[in-house]
C-alpha atoms as a PDB file:
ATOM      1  CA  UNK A   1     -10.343  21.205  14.925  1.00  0.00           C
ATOM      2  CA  UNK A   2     -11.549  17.382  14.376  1.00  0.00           C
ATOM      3  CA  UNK A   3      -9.149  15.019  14.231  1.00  0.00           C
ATOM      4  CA  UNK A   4      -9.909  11.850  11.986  1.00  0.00           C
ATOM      5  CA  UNK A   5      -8.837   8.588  10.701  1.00  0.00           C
ATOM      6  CA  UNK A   6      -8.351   8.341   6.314  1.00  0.00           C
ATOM      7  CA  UNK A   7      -6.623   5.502   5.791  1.00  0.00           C
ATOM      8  CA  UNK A   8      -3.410   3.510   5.915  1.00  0.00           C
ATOM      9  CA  UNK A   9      -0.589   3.717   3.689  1.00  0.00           C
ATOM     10  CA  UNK A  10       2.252   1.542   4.049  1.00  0.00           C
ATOM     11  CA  UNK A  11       5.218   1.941   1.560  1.00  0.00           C
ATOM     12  CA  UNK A  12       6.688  -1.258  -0.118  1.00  0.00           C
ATOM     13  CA  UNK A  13       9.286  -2.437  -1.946  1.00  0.00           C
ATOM     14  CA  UNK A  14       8.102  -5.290  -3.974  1.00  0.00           C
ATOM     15  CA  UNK A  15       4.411  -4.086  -5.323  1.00  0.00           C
ATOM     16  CA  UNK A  16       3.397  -7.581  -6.703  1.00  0.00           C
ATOM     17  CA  UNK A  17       4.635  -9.560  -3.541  1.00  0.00           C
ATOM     18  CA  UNK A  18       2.897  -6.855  -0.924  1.00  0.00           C
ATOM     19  CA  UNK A  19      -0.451  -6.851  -3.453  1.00  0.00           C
ATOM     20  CA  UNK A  20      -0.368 -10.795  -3.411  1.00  0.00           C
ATOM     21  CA  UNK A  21      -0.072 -11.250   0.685  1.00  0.00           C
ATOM     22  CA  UNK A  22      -2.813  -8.582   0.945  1.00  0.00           C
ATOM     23  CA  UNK A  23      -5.675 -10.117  -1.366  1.00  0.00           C
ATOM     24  CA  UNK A  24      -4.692 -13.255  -1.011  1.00  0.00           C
ATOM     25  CA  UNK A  25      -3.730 -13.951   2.269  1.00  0.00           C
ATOM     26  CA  UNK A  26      -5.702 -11.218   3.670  1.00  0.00           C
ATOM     27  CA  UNK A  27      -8.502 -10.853   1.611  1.00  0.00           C
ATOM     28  CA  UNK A  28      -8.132  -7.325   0.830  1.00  0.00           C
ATOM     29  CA  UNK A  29     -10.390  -6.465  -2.490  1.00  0.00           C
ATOM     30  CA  UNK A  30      -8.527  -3.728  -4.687  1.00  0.00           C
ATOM     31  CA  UNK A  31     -10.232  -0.750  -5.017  1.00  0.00           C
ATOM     32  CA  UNK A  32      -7.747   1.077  -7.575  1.00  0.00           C
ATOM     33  CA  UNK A  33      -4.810  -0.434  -9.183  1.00  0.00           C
ATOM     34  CA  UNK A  34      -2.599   2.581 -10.469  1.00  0.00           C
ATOM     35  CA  UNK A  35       1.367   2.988 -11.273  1.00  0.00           C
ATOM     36  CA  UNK A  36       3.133   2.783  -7.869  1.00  0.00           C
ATOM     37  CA  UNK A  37      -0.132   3.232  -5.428  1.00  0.00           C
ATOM     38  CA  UNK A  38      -2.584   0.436  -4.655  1.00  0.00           C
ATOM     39  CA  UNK A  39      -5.496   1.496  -2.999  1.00  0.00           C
ATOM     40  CA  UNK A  40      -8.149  -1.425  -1.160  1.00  0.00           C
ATOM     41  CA  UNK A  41     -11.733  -1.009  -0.158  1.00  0.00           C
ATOM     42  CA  UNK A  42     -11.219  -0.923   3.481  1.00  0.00           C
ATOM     43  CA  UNK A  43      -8.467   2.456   2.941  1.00  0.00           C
ATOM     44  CA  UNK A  44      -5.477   0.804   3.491  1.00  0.00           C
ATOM     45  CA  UNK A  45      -3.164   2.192   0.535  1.00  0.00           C
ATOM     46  CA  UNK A  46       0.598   0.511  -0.850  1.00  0.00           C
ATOM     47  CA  UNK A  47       2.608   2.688  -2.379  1.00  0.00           C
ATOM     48  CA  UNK A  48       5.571   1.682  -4.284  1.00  0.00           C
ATOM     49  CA  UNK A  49       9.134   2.490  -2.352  1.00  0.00           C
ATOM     50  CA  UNK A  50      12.059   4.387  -5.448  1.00  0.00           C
ATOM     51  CA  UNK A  51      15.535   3.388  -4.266  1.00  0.00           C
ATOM     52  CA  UNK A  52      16.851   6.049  -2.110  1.00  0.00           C
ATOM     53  CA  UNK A  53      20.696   5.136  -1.550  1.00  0.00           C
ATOM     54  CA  UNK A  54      20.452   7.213   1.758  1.00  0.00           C
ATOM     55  CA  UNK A  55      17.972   4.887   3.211  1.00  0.00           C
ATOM     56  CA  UNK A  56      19.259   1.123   4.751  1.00  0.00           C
ATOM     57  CA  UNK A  57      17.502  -2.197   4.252  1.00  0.00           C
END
């Protein structure tokens, strides 16, 4: 069995905040732009965080 590397996905709270440090600041390009997910060209993927009152801030 091969192990490999997909991508990155990092869950978020605030989409437009997370999607403006990462094309701004980081010069991420957007690949696909889709309720709740936010996938870039180089793999790494946002996804939206729903409240879950059993997790802490």
């Amino acid at each position: 069995m091969n192990i490999t590397y997909e991508n990155t996905v990092l869950m978020v709270k605030n989409m437009a905040k997370s999607k403006q440090f990462y094309t701004e600041l980081m010069g991420q390009k957007v690949s696909l732009d889709f309720d709740g997910t936010l996938i870039f060209e180089s793999g790494l993927s946002l996804n939206r965080c729903i409240k879950n009152p059993t997790l802490q801030d």
